[in-house]
Protein backbone atom coordinates (compact mmCIF):
# COMPACT_ATOMS: atom_id res chain seq x y z
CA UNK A 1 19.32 7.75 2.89
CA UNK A 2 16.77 8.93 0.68
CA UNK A 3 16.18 6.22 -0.88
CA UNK A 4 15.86 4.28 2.61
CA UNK A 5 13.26 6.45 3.89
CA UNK A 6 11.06 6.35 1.09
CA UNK A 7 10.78 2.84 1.30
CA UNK A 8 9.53 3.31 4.60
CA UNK A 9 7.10 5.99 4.64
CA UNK A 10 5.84 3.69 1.69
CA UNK A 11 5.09 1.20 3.79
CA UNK A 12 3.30 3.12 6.45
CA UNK A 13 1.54 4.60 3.88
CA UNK A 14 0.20 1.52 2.01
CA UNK A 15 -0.42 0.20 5.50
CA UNK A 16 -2.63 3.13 5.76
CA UNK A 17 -3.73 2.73 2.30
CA UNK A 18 -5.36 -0.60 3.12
CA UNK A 19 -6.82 0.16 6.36
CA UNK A 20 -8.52 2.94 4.32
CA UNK A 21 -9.61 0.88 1.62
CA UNK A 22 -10.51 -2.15 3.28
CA UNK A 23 -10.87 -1.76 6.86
CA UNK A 24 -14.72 -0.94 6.58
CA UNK A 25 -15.20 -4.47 5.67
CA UNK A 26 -13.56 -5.85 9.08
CA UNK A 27 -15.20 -2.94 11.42
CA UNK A 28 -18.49 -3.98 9.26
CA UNK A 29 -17.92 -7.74 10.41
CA UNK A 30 -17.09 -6.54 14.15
CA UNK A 31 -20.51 -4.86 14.09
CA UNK A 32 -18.82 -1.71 14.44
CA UNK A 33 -19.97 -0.09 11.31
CA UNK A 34 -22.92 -1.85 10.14
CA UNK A 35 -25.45 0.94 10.66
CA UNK A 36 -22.99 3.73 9.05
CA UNK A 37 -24.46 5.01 5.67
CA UNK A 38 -22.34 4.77 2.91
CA UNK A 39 -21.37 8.20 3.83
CA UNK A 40 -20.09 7.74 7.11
CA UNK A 41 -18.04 4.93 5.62
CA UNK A 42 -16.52 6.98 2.64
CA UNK A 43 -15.85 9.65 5.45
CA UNK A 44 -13.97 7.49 7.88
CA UNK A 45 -11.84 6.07 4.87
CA UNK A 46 -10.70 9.45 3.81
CA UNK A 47 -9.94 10.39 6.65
CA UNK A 48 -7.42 7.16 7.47
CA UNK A 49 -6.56 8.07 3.29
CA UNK A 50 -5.66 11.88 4.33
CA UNK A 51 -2.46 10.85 6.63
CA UNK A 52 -1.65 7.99 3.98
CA UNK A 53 -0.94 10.91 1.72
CA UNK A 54 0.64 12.61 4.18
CA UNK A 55 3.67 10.14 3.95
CA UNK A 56 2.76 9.18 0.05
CA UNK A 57 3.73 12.70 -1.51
CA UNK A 58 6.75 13.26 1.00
CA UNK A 59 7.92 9.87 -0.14
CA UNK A 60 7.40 9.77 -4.10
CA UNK A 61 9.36 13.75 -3.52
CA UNK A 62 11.80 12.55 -1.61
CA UNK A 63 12.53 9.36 -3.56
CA UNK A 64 12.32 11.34 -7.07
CA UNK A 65 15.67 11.31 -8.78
CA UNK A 66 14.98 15.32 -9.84
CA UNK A 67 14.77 16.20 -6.44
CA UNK A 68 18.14 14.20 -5.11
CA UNK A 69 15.99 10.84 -4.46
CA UNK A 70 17.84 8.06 -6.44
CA UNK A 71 14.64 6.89 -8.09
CA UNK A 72 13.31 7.91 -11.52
CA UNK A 73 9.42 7.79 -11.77
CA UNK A 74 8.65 4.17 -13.30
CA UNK A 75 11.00 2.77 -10.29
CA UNK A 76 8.73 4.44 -7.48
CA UNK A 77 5.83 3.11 -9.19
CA UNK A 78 7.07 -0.22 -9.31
CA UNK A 79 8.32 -0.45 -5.96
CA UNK A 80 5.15 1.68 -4.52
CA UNK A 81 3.06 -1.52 -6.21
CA UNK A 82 5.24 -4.04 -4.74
CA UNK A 83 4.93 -2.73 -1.40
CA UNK A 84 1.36 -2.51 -1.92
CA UNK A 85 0.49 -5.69 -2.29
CA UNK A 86 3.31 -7.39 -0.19
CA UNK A 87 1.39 -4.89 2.74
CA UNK A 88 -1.95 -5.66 1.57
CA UNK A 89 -1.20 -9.41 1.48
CA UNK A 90 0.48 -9.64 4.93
CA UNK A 91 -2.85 -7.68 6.48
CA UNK A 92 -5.02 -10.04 4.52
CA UNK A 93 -2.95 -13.26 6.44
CA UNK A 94 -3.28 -11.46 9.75
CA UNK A 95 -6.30 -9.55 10.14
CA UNK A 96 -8.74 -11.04 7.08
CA UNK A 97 -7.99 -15.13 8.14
CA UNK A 98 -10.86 -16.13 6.29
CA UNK A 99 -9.30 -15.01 3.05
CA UNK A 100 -6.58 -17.84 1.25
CA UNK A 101 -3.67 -17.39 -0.30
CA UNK A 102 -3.11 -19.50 -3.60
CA UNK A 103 -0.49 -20.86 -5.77
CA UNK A 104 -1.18 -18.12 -8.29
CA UNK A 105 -1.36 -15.30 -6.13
CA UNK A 106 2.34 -16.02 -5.08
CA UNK A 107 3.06 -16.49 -8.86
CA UNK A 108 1.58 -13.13 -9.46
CA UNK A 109 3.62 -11.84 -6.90
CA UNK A 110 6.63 -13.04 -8.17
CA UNK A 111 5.96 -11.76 -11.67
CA UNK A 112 5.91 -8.43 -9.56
CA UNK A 113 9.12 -9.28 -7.82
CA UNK A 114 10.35 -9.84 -11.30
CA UNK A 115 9.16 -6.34 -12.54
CA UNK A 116 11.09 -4.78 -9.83
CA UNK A 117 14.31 -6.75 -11.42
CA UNK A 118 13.67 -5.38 -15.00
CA UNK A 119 12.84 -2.00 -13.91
CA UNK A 120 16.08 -1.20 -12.07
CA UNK A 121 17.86 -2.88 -15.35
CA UNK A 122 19.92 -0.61 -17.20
């Protein structure tokens, strides 16, 4: 089960993760944010980035191998990427339309897809 709920507090935290890192850019185009200073901006993203850490550490802890997780460190990383973009990618389709989606990002994804293979090769 660890290994279960690591993969999903890794998603909710990379959906986090990209709210924090790019959702300035969408409340900028709503008009909601386009008389913050930078400051106000940075603020607001740390703050969405403090409860993406909040399920980021449990997760990578919980998924560890040397604390009972059944992941070693260069599998969390792999899948923690590959979640990454698959979430950043899906948010992009649904909330950034104006954004496409080309042959060779879906090639680059696979090459990711293919990373996750070799890692988890013995």
């Amino acid at each position: 089960m660890n290994g279960f709920w690591t993969i999903v507090m890794l998603v909710f935290s990379n959906i986090l993760m990209t709210f924090a890192w790019y959702g300035h850019f969408k409340l900028n185009e709503l008009k909601i944010s386009s008389d913050w200073p930078l400051i106000a901006v940075i603020l607001f993203s740390w703050g969405i980035a403090f409860f993406e850490y909040c399920l980021l550490v449990p997760a990578n802890r919980i998924g560890f191998n040397e604390n009972g997780g059944p992941f070693n460190l260069m599998q969390l990383k792999v899948i923690q990427e590959v979640i990454s973009l698959t979430v950043f990618t899906v948010i992009v389709s649904l909330v950034f339309k104006g954004q496409p989606i080309a042959w060779n990002h879906l090639a680059a994804f696979a090459c990711l897809v293919l990373a996750v293979f070799f890692v988890f090769l013995k």
